[in-house]
C-alpha atoms as a PDB file:
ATOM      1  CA  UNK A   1      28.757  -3.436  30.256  1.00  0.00           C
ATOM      2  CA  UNK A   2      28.525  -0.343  32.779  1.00  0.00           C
ATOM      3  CA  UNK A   3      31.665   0.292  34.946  1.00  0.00           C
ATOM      4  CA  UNK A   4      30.256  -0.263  38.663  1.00  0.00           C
ATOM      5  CA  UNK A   5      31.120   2.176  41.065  1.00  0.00           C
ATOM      6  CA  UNK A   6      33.475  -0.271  42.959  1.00  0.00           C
ATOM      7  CA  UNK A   7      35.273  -1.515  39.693  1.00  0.00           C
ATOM      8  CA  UNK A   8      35.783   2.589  38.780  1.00  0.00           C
ATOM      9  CA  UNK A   9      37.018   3.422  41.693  1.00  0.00           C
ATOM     10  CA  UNK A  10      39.643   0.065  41.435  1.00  0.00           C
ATOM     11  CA  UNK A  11      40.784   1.293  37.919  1.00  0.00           C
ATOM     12  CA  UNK A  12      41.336   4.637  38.865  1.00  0.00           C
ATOM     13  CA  UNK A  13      43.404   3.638  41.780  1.00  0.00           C
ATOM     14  CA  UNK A  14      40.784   5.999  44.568  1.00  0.00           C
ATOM     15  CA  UNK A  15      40.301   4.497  47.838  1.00  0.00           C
ATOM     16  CA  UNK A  16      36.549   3.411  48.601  1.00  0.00           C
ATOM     17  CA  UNK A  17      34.706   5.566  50.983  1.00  0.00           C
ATOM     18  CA  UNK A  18      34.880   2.963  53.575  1.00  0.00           C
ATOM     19  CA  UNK A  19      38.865   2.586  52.692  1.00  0.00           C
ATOM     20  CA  UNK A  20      39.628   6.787  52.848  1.00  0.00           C
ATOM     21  CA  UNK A  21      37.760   6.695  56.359  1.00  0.00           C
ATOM     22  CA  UNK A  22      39.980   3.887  57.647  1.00  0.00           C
ATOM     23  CA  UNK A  23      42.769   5.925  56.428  1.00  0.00           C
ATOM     24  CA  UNK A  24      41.513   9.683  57.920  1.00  0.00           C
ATOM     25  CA  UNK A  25      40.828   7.744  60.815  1.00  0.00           C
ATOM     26  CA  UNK A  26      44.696   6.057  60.788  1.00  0.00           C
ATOM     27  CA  UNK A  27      46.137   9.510  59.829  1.00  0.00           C
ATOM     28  CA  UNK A  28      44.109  11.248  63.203  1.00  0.00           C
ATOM     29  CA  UNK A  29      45.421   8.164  65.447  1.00  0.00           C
ATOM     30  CA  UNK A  30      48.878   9.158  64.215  1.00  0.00           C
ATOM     31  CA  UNK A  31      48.703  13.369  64.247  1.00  0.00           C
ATOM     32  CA  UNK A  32      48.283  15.183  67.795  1.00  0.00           C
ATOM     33  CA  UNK A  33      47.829  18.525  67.392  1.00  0.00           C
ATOM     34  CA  UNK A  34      50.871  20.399  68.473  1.00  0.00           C
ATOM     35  CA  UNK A  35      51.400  21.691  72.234  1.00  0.00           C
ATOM     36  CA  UNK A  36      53.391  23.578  74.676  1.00  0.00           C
ATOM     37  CA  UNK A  37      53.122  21.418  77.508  1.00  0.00           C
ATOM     38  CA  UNK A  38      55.952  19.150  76.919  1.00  0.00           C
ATOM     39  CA  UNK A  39      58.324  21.638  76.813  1.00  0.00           C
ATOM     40  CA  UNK A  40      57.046  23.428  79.935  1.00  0.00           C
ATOM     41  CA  UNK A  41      57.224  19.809  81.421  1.00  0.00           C
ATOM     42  CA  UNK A  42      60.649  19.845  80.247  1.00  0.00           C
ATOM     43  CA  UNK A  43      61.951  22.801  81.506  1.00  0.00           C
ATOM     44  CA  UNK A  44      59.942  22.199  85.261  1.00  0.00           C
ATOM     45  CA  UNK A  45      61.979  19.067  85.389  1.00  0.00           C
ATOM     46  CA  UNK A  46      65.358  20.303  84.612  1.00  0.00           C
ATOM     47  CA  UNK A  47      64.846  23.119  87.136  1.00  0.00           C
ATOM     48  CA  UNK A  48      63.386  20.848  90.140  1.00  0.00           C
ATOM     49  CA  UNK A  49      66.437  18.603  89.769  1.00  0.00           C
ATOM     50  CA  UNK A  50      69.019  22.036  89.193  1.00  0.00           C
ATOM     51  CA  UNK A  51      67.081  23.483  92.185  1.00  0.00           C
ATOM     52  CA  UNK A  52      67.578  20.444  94.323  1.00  0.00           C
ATOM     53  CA  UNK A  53      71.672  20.208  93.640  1.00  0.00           C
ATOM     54  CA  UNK A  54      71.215  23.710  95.136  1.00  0.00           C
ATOM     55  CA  UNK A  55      69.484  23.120  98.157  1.00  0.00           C
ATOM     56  CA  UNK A  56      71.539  20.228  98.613  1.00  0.00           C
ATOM     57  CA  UNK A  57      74.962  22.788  98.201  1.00  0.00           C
ATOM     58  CA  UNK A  58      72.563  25.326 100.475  1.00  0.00           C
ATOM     59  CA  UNK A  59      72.425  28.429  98.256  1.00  0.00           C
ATOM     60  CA  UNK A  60      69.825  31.059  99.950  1.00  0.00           C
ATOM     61  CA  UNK A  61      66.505  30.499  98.867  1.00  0.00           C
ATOM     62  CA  UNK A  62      66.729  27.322  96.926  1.00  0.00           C
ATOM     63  CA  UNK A  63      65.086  25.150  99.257  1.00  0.00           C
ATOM     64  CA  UNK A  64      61.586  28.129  98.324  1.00  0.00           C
ATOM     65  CA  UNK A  65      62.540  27.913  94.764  1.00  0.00           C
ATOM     66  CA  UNK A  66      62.558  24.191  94.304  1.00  0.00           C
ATOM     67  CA  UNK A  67      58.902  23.897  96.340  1.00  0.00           C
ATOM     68  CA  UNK A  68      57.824  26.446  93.534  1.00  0.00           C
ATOM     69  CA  UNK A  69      59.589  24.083  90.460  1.00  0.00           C
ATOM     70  CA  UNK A  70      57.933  21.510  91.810  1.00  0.00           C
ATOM     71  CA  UNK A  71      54.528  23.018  91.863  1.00  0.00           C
ATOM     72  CA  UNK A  72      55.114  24.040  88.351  1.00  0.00           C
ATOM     73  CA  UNK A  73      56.062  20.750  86.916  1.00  0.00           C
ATOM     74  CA  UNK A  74      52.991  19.465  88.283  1.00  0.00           C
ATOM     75  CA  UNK A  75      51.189  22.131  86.763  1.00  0.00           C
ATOM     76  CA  UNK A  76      52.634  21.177  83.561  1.00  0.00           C
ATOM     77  CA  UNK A  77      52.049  17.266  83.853  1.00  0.00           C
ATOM     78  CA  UNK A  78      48.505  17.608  84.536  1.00  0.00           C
ATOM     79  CA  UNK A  79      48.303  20.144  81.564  1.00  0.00           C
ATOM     80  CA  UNK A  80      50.155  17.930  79.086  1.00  0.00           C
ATOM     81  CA  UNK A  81      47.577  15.020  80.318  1.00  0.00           C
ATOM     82  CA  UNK A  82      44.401  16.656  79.946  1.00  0.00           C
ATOM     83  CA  UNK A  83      45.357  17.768  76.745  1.00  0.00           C
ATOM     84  CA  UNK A  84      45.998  13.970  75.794  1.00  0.00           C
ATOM     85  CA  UNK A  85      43.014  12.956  77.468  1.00  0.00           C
ATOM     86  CA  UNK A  86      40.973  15.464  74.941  1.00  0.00           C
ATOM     87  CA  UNK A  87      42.736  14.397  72.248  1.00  0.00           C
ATOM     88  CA  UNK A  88      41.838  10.801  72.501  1.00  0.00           C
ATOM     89  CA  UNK A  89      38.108  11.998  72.051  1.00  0.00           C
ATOM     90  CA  UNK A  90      38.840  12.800  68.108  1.00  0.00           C
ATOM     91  CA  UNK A  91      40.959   9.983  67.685  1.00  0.00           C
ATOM     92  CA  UNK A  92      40.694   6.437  66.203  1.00  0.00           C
ATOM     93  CA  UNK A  93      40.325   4.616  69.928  1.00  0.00           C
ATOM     94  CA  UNK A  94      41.883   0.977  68.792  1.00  0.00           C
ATOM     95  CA  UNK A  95      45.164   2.242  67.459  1.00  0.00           C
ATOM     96  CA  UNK A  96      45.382   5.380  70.036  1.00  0.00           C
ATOM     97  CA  UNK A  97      45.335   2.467  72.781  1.00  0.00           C
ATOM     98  CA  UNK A  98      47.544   0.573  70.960  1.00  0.00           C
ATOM     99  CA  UNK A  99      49.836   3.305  70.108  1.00  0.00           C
ATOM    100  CA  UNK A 100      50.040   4.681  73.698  1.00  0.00           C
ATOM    101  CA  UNK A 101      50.524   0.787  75.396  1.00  0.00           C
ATOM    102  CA  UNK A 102      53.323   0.168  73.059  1.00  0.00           C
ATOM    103  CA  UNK A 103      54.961   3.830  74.557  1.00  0.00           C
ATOM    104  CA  UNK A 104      53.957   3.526  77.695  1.00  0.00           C
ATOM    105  CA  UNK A 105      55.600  -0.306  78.016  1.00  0.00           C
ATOM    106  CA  UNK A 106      59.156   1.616  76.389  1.00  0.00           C
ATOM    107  CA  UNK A 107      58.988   4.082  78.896  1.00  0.00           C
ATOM    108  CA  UNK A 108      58.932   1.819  81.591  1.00  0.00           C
ATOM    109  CA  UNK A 109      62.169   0.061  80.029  1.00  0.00           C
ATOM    110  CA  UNK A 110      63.590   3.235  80.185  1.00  0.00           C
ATOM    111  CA  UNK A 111      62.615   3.468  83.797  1.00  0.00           C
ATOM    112  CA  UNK A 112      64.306   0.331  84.525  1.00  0.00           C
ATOM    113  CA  UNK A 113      67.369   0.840  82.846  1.00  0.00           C
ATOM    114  CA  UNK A 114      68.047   3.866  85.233  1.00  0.00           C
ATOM    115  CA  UNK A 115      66.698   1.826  87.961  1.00  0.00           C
ATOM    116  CA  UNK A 116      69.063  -1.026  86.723  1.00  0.00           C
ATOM    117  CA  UNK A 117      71.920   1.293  87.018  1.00  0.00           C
ATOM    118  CA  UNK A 118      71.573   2.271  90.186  1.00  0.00           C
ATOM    119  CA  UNK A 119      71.345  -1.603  91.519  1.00  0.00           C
ATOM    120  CA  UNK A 120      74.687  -2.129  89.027  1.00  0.00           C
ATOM    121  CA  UNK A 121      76.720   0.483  91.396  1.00  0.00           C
ATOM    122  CA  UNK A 122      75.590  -0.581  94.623  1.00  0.00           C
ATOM    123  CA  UNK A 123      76.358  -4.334  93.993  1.00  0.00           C
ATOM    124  CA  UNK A 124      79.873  -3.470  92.214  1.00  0.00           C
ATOM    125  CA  UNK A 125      80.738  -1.618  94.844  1.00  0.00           C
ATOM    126  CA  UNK A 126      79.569  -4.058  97.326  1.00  0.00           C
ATOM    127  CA  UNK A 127      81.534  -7.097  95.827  1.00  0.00           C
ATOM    128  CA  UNK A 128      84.864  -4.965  95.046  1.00  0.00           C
ATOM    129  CA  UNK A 129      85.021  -3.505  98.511  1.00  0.00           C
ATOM    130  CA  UNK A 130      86.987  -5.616 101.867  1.00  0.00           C
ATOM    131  CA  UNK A 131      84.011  -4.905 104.161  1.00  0.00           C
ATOM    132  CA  UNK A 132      80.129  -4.462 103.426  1.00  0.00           C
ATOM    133  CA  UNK A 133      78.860  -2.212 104.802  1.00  0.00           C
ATOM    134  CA  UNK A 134      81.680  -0.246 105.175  1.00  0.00           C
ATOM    135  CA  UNK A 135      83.258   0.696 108.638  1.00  0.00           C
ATOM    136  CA  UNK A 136      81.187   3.329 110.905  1.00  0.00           C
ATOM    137  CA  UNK A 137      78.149   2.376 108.880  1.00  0.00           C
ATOM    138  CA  UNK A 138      74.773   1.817 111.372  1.00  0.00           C
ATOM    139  CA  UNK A 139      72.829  -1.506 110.651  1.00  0.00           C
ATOM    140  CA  UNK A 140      69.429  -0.791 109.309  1.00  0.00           C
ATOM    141  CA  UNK A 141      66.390  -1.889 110.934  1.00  0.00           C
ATOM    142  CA  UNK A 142      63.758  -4.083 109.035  1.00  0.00           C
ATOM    143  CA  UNK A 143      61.092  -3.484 110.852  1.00  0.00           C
ATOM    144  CA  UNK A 144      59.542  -0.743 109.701  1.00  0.00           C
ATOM    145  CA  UNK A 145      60.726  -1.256 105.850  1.00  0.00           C
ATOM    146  CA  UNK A 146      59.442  -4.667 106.066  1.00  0.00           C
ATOM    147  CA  UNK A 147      55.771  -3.109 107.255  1.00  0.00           C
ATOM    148  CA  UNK A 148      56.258  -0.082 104.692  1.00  0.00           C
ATOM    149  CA  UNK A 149      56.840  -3.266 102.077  1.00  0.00           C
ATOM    150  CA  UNK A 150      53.499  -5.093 103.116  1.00  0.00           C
ATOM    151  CA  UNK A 151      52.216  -1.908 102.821  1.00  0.00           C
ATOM    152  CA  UNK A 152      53.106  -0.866  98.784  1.00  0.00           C
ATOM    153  CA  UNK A 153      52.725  -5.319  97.856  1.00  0.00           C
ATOM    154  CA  UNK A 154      49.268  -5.138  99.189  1.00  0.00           C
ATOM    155  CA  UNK A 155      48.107  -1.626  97.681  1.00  0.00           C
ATOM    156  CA  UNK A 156      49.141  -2.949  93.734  1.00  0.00           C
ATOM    157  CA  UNK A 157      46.334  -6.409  95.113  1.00  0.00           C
ATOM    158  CA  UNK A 158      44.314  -3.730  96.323  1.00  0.00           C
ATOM    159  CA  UNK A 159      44.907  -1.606  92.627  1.00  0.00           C
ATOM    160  CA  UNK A 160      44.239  -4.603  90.745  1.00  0.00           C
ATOM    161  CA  UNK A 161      40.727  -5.194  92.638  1.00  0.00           C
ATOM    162  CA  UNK A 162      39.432  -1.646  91.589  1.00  0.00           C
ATOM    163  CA  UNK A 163      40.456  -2.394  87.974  1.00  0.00           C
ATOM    164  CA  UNK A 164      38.730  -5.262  88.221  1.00  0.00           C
ATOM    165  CA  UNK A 165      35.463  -4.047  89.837  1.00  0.00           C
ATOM    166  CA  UNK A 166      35.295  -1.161  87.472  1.00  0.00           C
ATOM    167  CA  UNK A 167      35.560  -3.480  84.482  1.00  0.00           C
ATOM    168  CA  UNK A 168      32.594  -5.442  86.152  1.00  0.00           C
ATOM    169  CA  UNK A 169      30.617  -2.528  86.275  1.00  0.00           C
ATOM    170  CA  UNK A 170      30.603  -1.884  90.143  1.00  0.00           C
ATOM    171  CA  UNK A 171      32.202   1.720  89.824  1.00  0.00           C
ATOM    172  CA  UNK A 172      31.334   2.790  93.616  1.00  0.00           C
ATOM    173  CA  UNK A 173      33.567  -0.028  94.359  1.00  0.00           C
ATOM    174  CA  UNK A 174      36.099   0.543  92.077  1.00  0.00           C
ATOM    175  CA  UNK A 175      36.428   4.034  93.476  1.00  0.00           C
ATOM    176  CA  UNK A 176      36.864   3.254  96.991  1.00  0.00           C
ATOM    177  CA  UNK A 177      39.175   0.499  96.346  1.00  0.00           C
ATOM    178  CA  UNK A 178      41.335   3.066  94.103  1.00  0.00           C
ATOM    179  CA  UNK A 179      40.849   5.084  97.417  1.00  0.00           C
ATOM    180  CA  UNK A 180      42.379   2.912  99.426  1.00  0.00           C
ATOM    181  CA  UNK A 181      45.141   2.609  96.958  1.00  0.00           C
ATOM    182  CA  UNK A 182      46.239   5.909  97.312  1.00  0.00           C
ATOM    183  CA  UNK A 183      46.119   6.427 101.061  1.00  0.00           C
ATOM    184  CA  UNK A 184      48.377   2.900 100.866  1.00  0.00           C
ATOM    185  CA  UNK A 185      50.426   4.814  98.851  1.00  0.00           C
ATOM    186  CA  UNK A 186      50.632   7.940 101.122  1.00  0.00           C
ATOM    187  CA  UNK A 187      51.376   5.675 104.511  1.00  0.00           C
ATOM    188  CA  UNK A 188      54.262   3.824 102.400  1.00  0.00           C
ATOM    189  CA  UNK A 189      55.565   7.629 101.407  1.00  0.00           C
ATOM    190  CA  UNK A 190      55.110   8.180 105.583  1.00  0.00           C
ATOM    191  CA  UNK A 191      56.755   5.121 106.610  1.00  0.00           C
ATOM    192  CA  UNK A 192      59.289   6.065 104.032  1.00  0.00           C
ATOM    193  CA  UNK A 193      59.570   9.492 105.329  1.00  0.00           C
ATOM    194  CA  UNK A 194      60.036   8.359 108.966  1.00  0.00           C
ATOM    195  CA  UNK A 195      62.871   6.082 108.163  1.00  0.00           C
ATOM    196  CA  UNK A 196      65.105   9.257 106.830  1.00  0.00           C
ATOM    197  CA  UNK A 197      64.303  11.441 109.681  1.00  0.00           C
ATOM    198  CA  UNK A 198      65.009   9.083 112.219  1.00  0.00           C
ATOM    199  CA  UNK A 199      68.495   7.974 110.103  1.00  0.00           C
ATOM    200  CA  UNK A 200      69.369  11.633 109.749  1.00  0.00           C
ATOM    201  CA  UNK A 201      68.454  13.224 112.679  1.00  0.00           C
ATOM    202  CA  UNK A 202      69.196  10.021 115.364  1.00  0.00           C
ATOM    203  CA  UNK A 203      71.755   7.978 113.537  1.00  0.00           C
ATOM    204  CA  UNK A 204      73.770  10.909 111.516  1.00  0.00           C
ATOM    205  CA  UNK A 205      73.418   8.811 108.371  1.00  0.00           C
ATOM    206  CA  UNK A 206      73.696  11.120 105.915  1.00  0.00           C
ATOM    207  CA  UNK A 207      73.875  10.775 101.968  1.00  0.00           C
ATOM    208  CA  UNK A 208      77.719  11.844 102.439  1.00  0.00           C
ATOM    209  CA  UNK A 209      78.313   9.694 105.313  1.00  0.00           C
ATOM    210  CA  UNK A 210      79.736   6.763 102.626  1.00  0.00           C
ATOM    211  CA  UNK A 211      79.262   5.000  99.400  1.00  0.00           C
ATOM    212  CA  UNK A 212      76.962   3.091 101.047  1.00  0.00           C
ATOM    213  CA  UNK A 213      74.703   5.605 102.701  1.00  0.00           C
ATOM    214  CA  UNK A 214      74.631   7.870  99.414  1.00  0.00           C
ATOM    215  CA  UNK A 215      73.273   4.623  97.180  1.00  0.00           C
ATOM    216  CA  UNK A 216      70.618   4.062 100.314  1.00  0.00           C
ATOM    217  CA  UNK A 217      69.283   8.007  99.985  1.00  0.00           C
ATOM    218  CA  UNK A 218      69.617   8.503  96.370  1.00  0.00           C
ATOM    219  CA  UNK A 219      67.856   4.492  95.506  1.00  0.00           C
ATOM    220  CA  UNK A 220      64.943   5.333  98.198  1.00  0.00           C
ATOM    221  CA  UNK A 221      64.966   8.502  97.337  1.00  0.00           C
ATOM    222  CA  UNK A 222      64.449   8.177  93.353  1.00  0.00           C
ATOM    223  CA  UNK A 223      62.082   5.310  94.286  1.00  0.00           C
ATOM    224  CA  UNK A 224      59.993   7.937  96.574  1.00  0.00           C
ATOM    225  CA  UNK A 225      59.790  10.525  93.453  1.00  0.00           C
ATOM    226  CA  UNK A 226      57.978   7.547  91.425  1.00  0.00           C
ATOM    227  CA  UNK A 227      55.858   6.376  94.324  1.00  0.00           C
ATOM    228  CA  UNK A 228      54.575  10.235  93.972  1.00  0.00           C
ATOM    229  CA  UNK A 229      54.178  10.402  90.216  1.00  0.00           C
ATOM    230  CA  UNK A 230      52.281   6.928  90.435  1.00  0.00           C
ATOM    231  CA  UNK A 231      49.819   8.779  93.373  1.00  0.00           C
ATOM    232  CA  UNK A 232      49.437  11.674  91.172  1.00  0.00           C
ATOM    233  CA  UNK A 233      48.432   9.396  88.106  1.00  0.00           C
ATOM    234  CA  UNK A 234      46.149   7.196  90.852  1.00  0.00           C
ATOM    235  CA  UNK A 235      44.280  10.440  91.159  1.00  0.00           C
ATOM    236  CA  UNK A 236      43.886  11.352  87.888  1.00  0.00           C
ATOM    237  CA  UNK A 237      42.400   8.381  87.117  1.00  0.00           C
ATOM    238  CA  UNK A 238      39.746   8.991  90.345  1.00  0.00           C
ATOM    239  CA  UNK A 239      38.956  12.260  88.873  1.00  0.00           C
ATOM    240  CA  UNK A 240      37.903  10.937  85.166  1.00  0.00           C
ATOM    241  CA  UNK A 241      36.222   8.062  86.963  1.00  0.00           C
ATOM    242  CA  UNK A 242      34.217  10.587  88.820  1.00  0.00           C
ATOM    243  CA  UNK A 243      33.340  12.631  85.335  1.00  0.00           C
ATOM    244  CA  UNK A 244      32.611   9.550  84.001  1.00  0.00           C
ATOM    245  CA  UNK A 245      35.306   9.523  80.920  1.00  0.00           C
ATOM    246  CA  UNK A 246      35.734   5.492  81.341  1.00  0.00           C
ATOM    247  CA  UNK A 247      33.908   2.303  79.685  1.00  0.00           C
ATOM    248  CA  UNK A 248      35.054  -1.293  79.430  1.00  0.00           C
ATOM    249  CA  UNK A 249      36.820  -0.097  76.216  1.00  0.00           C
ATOM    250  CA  UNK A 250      38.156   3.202  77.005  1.00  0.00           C
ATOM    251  CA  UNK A 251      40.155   3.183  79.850  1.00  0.00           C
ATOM    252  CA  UNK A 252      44.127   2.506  78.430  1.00  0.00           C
ATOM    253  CA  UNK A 253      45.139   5.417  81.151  1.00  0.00           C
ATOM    254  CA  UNK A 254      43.589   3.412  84.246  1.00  0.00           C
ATOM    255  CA  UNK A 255      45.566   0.376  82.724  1.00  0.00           C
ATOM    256  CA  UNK A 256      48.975   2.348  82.278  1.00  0.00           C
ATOM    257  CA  UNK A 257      48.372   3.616  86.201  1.00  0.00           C
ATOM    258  CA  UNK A 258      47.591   0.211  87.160  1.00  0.00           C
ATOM    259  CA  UNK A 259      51.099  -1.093  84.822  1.00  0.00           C
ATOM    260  CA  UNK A 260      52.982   1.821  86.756  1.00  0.00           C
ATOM    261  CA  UNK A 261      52.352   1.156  90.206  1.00  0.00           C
ATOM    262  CA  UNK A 262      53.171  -2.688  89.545  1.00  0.00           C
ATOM    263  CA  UNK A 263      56.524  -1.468  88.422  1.00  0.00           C
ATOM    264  CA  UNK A 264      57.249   0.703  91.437  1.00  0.00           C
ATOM    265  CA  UNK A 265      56.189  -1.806  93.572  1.00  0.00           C
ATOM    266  CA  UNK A 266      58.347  -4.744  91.803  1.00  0.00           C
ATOM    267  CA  UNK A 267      61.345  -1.986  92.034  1.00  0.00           C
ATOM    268  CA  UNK A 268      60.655  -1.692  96.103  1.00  0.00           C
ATOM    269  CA  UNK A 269      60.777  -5.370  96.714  1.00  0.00           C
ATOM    270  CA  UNK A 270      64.224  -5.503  94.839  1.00  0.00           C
ATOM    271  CA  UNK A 271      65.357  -2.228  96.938  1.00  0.00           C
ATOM    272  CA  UNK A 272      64.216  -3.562 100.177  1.00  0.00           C
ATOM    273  CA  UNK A 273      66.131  -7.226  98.978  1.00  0.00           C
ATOM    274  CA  UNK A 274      68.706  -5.076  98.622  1.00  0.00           C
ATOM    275  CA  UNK A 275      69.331  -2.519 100.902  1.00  0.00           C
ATOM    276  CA  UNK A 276      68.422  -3.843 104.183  1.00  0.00           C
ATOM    277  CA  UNK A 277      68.500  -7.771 104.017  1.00  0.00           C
ATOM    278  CA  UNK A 278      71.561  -8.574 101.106  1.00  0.00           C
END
């Protein structure tokens, strides 16, 4: 009896065709092709946050430095993106997504460890202090927070409409609700903005006025850096819906936006809780 192709290939211990394409395909899913960008991401990060204990020390010139680190690391980010997004195109699609969910969800952990440290000082230093807040400290308004809060809840509704058009096939919808995301975004970052001057400038709260006013500026302030990084990833995702790079089964970076700006806006509602009504 004649060996069949299938039984040869068995007893000689070679993977099918259809087997060594699963495989080349599993082996591309797991291989980028080397870059440059993360370490020029790196090293834009490292300097915006150097540059900023500068300015904040005010050594000539840092404040001009630190816009240009800043411009750089953006420079870098969007680099280090597009290269993933071109990437993707050669890659096995259902374990790339999969892959890249699974990261994305441990980076956010990561996020909210640090975010979970931050929340561990203020409260231990609120419970082992006499009086909270401490002596010459001003009473914050909620007013304006609370309407900054609406604000950020309603754009991640808003966010989660657009996904949802988008994945009904109404993308002229989809874009102008992701639209209206981001300018929801930029009034929070205004409102946000407002709330420091006015502290600052009117009330002399500073971040060295006390323990408690350094946890306020550094908290909002840390907050206010991923507000911006979730606005910047908001508009990437506006400008590959406008080339057209998305379908209903390509679109894990819309998702990871969308999974982002939930997380920054879960963070606010425990920073507002906590800094102007606990």
């Amino acid at each position: 009896m004649e060996p069949t192709p299938l039984t040869s290939a068995a007893a000689s211990g070679a993977p099918s065709t259809g087997a060594a394409a699963h495989l080349a395909a599993s082996a591309s899913a797991h291989t980028p092709q080397p870059s440059f960008w993360p370490i020029l991401l790196a090293g834009g990060i490292g300097a915006v946050f150097f540059l900023l204990f500068l300015t904040f020390l005010g050594v000539p010139m840092a404040g001009v430095l630190l816009v240009a680190a800043v411009l750089y690391t953006l420079v870098a980010a969007s680099g280090w993106a597009n290269t993933i997004a071109v990437e993707r195109r050669r890659m096995d699609r259902v374990q790339t997504n999969k892959d890249l969910t699974r990261g994305f969800f441990f980076f956010l952990a990561s996020e909210a460890m640090i975010f979970f440290a931050y929340f561990e000082y203020i409260y231990y230093t609120r419970f082992t202090g006499t009086v909270w807040p401490p002596a010459g400290m001003p009473k914050l308004a909620t007013s304006m927070p609370a309407i900054a809060t609406l604000i950020l809840v309603g754009s991640s509704f808003v966010l989660n409409f657009a996904v949802q058009a988008f994945l009904r096939g109404k993308q002229a919808m989809a874009k102008n609700l992701l639209l209206l995301t981001i300018a929801m975004g930029i009034t929070f970052l205004g409102f946000q903005g407002f709330e420091w001057g006015y502290l600052n400038g009117v009330l002399g709260f500073t971040v060295t006025t006390g323990a408690f006013s350094s946890a306020y500026f550094i908290m909002t302030g840390f907050h206010a850096a991923h507000v911006t990084v979730g606005l910047l990833m908001l508009s990437l995702v506006y400008w590959r819906m406008e080339k057209g790079e998305y379908n209903n089964e390509y679109h894990m970076s819309m998702k990871a936006a969308e999974y982002y700006w939930h997380f920054v806006d879960i963070v606010w509602i425990l920073l507002f809780f906590t800094l102007y009504l606990f």
